[in-house]
C-alpha atoms as a PDB file:
ATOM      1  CA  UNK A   1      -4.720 -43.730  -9.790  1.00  0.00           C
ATOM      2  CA  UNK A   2      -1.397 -45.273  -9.730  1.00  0.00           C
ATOM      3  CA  UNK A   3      -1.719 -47.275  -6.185  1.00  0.00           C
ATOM      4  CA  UNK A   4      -5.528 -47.918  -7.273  1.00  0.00           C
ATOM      5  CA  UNK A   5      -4.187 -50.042 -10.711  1.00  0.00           C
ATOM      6  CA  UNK A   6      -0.951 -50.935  -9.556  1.00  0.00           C
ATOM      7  CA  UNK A   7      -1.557 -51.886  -5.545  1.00  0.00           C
ATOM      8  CA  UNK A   8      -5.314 -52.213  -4.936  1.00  0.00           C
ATOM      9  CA  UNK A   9      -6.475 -54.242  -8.282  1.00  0.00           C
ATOM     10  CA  UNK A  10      -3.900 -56.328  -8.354  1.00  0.00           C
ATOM     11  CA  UNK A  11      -4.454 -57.472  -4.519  1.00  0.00           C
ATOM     12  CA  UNK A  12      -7.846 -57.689  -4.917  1.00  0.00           C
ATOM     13  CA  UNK A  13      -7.365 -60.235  -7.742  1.00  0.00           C
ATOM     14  CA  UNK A  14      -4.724 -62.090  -5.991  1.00  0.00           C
ATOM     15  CA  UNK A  15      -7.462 -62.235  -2.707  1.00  0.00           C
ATOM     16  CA  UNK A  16      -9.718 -63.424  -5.460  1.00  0.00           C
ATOM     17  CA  UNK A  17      -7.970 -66.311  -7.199  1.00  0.00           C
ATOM     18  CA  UNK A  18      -6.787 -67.712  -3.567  1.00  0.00           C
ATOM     19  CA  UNK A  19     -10.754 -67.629  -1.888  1.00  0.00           C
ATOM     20  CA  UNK A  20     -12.095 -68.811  -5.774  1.00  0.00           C
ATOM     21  CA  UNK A  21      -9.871 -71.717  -5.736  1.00  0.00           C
ATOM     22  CA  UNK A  22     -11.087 -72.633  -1.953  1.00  0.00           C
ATOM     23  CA  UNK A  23     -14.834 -72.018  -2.597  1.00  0.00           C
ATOM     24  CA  UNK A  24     -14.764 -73.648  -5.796  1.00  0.00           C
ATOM     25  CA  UNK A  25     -13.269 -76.192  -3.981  1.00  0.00           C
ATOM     26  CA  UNK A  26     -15.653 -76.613  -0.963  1.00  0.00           C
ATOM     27  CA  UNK A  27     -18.753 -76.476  -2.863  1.00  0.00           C
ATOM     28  CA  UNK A  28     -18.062 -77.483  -6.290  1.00  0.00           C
ATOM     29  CA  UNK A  29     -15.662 -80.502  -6.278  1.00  0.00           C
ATOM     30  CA  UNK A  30     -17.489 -82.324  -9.192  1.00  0.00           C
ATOM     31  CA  UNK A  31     -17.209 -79.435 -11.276  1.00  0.00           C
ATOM     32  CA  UNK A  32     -13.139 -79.061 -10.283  1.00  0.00           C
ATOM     33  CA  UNK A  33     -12.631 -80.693 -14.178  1.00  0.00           C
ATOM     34  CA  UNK A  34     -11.490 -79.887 -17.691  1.00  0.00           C
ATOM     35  CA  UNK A  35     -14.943 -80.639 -18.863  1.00  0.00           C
ATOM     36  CA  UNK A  36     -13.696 -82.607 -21.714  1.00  0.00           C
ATOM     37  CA  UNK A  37     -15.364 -82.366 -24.890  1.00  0.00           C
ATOM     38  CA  UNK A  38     -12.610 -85.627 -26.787  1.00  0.00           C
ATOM     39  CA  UNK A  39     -15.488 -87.863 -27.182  1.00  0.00           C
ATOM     40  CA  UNK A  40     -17.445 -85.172 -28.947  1.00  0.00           C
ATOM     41  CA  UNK A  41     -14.133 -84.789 -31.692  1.00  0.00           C
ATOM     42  CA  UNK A  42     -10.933 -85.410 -31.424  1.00  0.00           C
ATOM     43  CA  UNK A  43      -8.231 -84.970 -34.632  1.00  0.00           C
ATOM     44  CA  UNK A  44      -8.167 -81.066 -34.200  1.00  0.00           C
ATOM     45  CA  UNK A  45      -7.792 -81.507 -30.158  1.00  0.00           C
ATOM     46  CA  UNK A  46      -4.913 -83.617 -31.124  1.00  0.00           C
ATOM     47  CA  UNK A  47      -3.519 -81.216 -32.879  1.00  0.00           C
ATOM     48  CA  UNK A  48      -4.595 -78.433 -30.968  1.00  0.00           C
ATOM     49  CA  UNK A  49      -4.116 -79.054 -27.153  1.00  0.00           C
ATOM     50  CA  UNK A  50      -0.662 -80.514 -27.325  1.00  0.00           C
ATOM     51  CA  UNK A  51       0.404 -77.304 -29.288  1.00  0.00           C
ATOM     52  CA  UNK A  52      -1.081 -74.605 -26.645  1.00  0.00           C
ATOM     53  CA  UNK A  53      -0.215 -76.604 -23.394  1.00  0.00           C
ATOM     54  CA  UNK A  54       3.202 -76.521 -24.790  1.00  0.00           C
ATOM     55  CA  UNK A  55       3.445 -73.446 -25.620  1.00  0.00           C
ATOM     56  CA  UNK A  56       1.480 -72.425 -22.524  1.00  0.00           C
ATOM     57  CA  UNK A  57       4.310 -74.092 -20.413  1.00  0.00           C
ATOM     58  CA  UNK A  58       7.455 -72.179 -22.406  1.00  0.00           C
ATOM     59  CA  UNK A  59       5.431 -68.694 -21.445  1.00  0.00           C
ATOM     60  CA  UNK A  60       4.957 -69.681 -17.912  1.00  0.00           C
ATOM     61  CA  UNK A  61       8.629 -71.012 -17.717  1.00  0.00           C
ATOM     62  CA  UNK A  62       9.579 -67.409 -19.339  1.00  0.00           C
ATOM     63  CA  UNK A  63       7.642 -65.377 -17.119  1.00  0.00           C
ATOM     64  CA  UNK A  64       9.040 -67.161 -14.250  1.00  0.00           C
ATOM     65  CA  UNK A  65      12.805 -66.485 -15.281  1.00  0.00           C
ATOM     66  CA  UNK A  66      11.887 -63.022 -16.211  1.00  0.00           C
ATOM     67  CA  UNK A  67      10.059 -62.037 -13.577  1.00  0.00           C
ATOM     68  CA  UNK A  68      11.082 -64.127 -10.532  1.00  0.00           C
ATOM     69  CA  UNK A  69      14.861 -64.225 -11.008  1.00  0.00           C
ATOM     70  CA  UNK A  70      16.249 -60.581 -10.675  1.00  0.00           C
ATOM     71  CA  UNK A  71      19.056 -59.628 -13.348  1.00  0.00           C
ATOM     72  CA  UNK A  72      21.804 -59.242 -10.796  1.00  0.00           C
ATOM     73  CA  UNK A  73      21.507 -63.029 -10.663  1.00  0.00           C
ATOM     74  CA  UNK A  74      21.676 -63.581 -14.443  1.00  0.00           C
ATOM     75  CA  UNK A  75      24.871 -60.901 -14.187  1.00  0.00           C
ATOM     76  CA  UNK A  76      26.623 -62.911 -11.722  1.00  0.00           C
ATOM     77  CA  UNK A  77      26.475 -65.993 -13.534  1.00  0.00           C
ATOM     78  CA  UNK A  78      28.191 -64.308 -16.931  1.00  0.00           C
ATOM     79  CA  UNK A  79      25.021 -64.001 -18.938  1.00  0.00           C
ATOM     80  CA  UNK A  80      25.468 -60.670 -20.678  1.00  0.00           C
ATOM     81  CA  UNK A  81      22.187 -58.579 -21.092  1.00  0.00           C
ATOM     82  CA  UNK A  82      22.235 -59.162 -25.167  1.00  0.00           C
ATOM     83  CA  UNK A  83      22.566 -63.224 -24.775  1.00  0.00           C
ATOM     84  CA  UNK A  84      19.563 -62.798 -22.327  1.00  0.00           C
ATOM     85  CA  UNK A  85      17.758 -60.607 -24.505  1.00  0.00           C
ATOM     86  CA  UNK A  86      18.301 -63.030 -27.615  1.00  0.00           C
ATOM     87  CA  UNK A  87      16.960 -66.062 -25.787  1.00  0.00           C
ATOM     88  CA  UNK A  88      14.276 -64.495 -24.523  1.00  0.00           C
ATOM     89  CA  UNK A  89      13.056 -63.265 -27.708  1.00  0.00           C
ATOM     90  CA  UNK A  90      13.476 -66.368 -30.058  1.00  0.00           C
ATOM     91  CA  UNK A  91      12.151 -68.649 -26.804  1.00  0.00           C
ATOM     92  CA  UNK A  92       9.247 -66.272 -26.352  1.00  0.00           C
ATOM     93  CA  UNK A  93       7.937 -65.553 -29.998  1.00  0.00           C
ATOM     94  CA  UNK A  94       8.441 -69.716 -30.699  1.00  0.00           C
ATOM     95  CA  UNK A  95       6.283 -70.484 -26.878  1.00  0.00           C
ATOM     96  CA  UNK A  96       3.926 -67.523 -27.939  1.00  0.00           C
ATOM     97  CA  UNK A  97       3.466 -68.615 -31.261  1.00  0.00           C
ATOM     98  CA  UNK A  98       2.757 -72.364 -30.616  1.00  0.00           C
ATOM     99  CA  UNK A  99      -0.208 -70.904 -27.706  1.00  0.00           C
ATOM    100  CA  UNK A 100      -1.511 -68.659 -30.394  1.00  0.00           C
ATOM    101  CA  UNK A 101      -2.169 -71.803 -33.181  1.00  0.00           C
ATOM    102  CA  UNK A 102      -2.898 -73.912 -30.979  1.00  0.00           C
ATOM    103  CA  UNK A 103      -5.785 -72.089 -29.721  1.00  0.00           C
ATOM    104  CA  UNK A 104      -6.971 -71.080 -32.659  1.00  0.00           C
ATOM    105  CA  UNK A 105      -7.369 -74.644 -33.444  1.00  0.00           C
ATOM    106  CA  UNK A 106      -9.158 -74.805 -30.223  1.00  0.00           C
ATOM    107  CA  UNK A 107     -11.705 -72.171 -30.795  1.00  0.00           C
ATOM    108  CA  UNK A 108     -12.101 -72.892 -34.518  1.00  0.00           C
ATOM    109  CA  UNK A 109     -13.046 -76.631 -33.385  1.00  0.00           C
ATOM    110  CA  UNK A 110     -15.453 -75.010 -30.207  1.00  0.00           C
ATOM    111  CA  UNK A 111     -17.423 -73.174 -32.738  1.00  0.00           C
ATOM    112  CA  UNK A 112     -17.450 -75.084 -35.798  1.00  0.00           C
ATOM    113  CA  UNK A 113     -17.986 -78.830 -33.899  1.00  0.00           C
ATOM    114  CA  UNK A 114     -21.750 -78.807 -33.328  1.00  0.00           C
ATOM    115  CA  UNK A 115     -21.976 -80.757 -29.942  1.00  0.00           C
ATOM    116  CA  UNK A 116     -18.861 -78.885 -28.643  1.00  0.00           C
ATOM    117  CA  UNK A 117     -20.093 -75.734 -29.474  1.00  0.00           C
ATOM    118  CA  UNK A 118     -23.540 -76.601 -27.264  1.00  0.00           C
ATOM    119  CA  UNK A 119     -20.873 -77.272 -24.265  1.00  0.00           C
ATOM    120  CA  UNK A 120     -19.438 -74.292 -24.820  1.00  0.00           C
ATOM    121  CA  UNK A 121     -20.301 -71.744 -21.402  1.00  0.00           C
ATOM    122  CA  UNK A 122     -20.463 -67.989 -21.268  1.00  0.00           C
ATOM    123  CA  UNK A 123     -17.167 -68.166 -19.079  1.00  0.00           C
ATOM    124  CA  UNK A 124     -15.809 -70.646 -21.201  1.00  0.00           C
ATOM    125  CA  UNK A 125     -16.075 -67.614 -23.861  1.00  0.00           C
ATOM    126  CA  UNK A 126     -14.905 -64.946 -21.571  1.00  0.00           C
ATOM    127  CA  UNK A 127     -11.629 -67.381 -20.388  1.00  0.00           C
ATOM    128  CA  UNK A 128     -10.769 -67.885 -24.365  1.00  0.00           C
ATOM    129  CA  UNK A 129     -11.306 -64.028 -24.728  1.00  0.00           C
ATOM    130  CA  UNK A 130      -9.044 -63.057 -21.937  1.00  0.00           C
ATOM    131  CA  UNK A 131      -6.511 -66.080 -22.451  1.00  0.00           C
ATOM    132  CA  UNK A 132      -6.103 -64.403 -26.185  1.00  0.00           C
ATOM    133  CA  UNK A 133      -5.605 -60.770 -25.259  1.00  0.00           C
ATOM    134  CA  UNK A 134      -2.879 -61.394 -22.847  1.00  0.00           C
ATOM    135  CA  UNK A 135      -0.743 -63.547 -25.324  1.00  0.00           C
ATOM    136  CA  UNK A 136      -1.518 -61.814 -28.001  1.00  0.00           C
ATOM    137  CA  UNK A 137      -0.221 -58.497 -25.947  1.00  0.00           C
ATOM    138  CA  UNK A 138       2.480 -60.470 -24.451  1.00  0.00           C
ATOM    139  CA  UNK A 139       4.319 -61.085 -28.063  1.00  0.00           C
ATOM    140  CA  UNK A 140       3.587 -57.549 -28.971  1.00  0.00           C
ATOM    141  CA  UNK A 141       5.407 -56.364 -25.714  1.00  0.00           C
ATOM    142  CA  UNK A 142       8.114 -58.647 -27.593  1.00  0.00           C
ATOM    143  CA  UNK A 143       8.029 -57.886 -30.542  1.00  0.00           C
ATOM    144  CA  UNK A 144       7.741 -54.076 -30.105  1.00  0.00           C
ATOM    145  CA  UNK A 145       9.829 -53.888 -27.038  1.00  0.00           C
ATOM    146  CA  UNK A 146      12.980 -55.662 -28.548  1.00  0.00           C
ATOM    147  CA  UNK A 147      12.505 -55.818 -32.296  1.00  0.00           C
ATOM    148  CA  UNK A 148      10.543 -52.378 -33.456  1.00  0.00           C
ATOM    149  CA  UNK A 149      11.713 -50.753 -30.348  1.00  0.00           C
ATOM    150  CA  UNK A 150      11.824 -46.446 -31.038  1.00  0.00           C
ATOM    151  CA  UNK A 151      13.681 -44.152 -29.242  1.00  0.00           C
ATOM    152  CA  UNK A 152      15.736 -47.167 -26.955  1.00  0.00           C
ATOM    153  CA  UNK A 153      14.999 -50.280 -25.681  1.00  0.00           C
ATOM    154  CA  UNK A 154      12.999 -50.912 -22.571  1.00  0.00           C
ATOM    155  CA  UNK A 155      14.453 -53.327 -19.850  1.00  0.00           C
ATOM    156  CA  UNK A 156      11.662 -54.617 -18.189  1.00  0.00           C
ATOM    157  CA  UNK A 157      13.588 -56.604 -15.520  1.00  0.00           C
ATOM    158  CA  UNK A 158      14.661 -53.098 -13.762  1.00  0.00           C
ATOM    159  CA  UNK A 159      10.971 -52.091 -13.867  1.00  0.00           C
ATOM    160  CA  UNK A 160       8.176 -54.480 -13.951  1.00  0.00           C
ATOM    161  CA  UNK A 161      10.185 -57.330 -12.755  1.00  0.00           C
ATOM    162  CA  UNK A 162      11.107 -55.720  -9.471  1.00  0.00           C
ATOM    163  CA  UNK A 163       7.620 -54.746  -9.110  1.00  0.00           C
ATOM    164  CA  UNK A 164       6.648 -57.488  -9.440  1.00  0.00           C
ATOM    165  CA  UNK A 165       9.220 -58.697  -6.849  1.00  0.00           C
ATOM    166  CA  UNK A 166       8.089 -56.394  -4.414  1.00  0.00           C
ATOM    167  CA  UNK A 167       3.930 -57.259  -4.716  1.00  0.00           C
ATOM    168  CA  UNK A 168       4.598 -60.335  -3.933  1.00  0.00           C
ATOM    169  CA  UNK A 169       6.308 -59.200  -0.945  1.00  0.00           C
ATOM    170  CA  UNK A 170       3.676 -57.380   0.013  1.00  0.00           C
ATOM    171  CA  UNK A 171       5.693 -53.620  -0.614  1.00  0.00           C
ATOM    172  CA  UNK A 172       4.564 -52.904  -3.997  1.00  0.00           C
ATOM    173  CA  UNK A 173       6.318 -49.988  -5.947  1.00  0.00           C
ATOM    174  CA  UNK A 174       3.508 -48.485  -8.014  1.00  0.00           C
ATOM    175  CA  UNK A 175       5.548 -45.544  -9.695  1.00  0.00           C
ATOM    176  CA  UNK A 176       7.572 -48.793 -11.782  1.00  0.00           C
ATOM    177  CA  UNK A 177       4.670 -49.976 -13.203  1.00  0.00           C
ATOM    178  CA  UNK A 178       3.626 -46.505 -13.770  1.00  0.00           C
ATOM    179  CA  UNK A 179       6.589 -45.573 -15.651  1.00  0.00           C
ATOM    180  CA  UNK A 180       6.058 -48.963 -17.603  1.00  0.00           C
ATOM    181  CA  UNK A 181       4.926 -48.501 -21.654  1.00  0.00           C
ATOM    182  CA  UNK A 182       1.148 -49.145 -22.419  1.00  0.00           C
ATOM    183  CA  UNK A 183       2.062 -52.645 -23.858  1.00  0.00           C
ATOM    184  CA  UNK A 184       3.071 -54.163 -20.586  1.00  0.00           C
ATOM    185  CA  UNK A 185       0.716 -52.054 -18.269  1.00  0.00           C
ATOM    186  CA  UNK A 186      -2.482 -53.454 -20.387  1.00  0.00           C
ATOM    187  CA  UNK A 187      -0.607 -57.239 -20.113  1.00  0.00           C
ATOM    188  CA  UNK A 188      -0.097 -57.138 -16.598  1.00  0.00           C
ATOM    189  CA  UNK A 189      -3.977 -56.045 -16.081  1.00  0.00           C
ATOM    190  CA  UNK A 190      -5.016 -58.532 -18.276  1.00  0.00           C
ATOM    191  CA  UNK A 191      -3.529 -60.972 -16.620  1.00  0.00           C
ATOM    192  CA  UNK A 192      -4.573 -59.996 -12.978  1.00  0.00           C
ATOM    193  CA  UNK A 193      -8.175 -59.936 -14.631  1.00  0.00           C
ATOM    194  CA  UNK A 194      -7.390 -63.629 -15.785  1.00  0.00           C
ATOM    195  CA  UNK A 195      -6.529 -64.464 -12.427  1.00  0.00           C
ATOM    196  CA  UNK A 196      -9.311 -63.067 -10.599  1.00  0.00           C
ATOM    197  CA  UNK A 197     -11.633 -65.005 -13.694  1.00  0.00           C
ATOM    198  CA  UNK A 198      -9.752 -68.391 -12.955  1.00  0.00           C
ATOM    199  CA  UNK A 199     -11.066 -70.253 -10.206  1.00  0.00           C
ATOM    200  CA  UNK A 200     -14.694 -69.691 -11.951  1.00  0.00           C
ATOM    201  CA  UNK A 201     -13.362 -71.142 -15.321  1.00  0.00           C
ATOM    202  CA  UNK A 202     -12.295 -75.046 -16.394  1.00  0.00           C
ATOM    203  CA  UNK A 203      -8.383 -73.337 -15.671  1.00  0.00           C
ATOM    204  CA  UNK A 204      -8.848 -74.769 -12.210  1.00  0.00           C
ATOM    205  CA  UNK A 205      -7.649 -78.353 -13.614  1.00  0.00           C
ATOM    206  CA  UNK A 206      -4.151 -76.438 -13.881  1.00  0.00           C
ATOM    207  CA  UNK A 207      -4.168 -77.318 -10.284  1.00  0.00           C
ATOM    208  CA  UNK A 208      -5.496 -81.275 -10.260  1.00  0.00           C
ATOM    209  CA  UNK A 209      -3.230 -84.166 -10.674  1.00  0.00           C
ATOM    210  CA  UNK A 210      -3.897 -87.866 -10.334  1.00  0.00           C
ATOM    211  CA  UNK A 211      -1.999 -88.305  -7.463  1.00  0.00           C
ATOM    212  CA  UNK A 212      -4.335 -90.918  -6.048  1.00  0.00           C
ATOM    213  CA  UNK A 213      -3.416 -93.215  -9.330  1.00  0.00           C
ATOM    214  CA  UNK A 214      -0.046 -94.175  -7.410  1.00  0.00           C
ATOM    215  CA  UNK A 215      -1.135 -95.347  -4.794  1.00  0.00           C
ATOM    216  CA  UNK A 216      -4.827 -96.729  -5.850  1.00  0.00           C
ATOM    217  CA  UNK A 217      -4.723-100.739  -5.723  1.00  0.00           C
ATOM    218  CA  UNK A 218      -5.239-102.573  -9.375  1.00  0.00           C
ATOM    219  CA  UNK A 219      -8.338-103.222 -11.013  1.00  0.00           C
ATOM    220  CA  UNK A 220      -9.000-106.941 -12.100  1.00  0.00           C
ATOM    221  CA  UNK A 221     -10.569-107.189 -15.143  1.00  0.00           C
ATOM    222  CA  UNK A 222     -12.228-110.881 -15.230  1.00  0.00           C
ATOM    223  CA  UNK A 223     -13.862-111.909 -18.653  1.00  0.00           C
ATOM    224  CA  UNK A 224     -17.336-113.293 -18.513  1.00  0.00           C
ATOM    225  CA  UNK A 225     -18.263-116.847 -18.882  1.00  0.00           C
ATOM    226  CA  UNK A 226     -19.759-116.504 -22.731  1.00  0.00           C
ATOM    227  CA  UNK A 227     -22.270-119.526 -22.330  1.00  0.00           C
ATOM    228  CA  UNK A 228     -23.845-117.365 -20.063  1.00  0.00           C
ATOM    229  CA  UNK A 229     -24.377-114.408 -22.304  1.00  0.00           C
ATOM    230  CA  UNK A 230     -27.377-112.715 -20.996  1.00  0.00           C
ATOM    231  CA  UNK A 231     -29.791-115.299 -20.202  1.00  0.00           C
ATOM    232  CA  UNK A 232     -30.800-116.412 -17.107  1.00  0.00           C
ATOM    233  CA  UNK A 233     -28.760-119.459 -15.596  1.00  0.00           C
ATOM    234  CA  UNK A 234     -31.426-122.337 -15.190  1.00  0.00           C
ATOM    235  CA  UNK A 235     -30.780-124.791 -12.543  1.00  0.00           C
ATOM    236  CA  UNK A 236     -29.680-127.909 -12.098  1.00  0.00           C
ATOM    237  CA  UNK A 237     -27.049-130.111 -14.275  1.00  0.00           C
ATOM    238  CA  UNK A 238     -26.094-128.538 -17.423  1.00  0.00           C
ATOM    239  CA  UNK A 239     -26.094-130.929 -20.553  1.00  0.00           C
ATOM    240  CA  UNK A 240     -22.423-131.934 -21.569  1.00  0.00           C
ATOM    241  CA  UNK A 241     -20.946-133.158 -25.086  1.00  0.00           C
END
């Protein structure tokens, strides 16, 4: 059961999000968008979007440190294991917090916003559902890991990290996420789920930037002759004075 959840899901999911991205992007290029619903409402997406792509972008940033950059590294540069631990708690919780509200704002305007509602798809659902469970799990792997923690604190850099490490190297260590707590074992399957759901899901515009505006030429915007209006230019000399 261990190599099934810890080796054989999470490659299967990984297989998934790379061929999803390239079928997605072979046969559906015009759907390869956010599917914006601002011109349906817009003072709670202001409010909303900048506060969970924020925070969104701390969590990824601290995922990345934590996961990617082993602690022997940290170690070596004179970061003690507490000052690590401190900034990774107080940058977490604030990054964690800021995705929570801010997509709360999001789903309370998708459901209460009548013609954003009727845009609303089944995956769009399912993404929000699984986008929720794995932050909300994520600060209570925080909170309960570092704050309430009973019977010792659990370092997950010397045990999910370097598995982690070692799946993407393609020699996973199952028994370290085995030996993980619940909290981080349910996160880390969340998350593979997420990742095997995104390439089918408006998360593919994660991927898209208007690169093509740099190098685009200018577009000439020419007013219109207001005699002309909308009628139909008759011919000959035009009466003057």
């Amino acid at each position: 059961m261990d190599v099934f959840l810890w080796v054989i899901v999470p490659y299967l999911c990984l297989a998934t999000f790379v061929v999803g991205h390239f079928w997605r992007y072979r046969y559906d290029k015009f759907g390869w968008t956010t599917r914006s619903s601002q011109l349906y409402e817009d003072r709670l997406l202001r409010l909303g979007s900048p506060l969970f792509h924020f925070g969104m972008l701390g969590v990824v940033g601290g995922h990345v440190l934590g996961l990617l950059v082993p602690q022997s590294w940290t170690d070596a540069l004179g970061v003690s294991h507490e000052t690590y631990h401190v900034v990774a708690v107080i940058g977490g919780l604030v990054a964690g917090l800021m995705a929570v509200v801010g997509m709360a704002i999001l789903i309370y305007r998708r459901r209460t916003v009548g013609p954003v509602f009727s845009a609303t798809t089944v995956m769009d659902k399912v993404m929000y559902a699984f986008l929720a469970v794995v932050i909300v799990l994520g600060m209570w792997n925080t909170i309960a890991g570092s704050i309430l923690t009973v019977g010792g604190e659990y370092n997950y850099r010397e045990g999910v990290s370097v598995w982690y490490r070692s799946f993407l190297a393609f020699q996973p260590d199952a028994s370290l996420m085995a030996d993980a707590p619940i909290g981080f074992q349910l996160h880390a399957l969340v998350a593979f789920g997420l990742f095997a759901l995104w390439p089918f899901t408006r998360l593919v515009h994660v991927f898209s930037a208007p690169v093509g505006y740099l190098t685009r030429p200018y577009i000439v915007y020419r007013s219109r002759d207001p005699k002309l209006g909308s009628r139909r230019q008759r011919r000959g000399w035009e009466r003057v004075g």
